[in-house]
Protein backbone atom coordinates (compact mmCIF):
# COMPACT_ATOMS: atom_id res chain seq x y z
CA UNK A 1 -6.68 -14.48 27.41
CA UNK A 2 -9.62 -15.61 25.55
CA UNK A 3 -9.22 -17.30 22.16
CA UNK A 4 -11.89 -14.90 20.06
CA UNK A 5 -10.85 -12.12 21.87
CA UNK A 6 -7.01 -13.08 20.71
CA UNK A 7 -8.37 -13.27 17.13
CA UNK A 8 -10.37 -10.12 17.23
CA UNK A 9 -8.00 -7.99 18.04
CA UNK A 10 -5.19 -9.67 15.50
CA UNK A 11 -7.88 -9.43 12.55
CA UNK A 12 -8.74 -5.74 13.45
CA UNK A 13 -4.90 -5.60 13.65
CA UNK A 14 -4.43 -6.96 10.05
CA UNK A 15 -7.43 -4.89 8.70
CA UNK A 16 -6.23 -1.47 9.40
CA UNK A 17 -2.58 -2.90 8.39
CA UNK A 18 -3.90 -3.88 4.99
CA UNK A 19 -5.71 -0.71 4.90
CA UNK A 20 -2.58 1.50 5.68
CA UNK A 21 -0.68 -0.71 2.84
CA UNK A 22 -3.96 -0.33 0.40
CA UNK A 23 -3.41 3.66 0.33
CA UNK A 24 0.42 3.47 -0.19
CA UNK A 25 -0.28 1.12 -2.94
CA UNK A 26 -3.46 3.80 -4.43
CA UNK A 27 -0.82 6.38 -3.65
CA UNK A 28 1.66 4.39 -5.76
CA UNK A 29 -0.37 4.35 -9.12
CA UNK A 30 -1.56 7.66 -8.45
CA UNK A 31 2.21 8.39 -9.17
CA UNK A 32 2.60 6.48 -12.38
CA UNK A 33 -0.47 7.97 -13.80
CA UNK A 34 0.74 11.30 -12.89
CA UNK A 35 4.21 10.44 -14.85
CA UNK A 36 2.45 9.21 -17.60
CA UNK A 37 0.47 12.20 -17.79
CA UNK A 38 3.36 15.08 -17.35
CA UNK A 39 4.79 13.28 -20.25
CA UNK A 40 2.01 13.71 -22.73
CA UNK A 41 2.18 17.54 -21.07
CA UNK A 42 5.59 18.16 -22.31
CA UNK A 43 7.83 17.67 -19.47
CA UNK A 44 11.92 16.32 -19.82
CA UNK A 45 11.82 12.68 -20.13
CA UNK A 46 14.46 12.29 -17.44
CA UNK A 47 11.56 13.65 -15.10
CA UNK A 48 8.16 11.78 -16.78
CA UNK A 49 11.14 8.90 -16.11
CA UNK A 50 12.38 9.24 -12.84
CA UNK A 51 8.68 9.76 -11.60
CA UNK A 52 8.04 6.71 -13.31
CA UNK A 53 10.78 4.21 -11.98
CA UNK A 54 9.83 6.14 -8.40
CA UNK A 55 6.58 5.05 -8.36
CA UNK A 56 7.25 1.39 -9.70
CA UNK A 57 9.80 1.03 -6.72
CA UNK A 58 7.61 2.36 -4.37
CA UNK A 59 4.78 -0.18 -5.65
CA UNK A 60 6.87 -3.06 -5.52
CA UNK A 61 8.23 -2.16 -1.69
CA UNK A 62 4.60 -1.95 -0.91
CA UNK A 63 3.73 -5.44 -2.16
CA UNK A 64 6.98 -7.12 -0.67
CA UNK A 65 6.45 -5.33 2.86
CA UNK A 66 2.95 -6.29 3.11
CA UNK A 67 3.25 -9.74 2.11
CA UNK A 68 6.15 -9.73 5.02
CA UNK A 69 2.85 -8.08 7.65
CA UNK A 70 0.68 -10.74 6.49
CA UNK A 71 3.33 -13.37 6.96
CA UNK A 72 3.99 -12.16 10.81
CA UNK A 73 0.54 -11.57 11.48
CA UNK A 74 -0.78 -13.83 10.34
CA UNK A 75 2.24 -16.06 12.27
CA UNK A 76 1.18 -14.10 15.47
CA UNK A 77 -2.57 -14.87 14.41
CA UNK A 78 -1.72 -18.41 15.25
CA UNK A 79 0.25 -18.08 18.01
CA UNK A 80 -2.53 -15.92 20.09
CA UNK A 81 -5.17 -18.78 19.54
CA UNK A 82 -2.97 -21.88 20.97
């Protein structure tokens, strides 16, 4: 197969997968603002809380899986092009 055909097709590949890990991560904060916001509303702590810790875990799987996709992409990046 063609080199920059190889690398086209593993960047558009790693585009839409950072793209796909971009709205988790939007979707992520969107949670902690919303737990920091039921709080000042009134609602139990144990809820404004568990919302909270929810969307710091979520966050954090977010980062650590898509450093993992960038890692074997970018490992079958170089792969495709030797």
């Amino acid at each position: 197969m063609n080199h920059h055909k190889v690398a086209k097709e593993q960047l558009l590949h790693l585009v839409f997968g950072a793209a796909f890990f971009l709205v988790i991560g939007i979707l992520a904060v969107s949670l902690d603002l919303l737990a920091a916001w039921i709080t000042k509303v009134g609602v139990s702590q144990f809820t404004a809380s568990a919302l909270g810790w929810t969307a710091h875990a979520m966050f954090v799987l977010d980062l650590v899986l898509f450093f993992i996709y960038l890692i074997a992409t970018s490992i079958d990046l170089i792969r495709g092009m030797k």
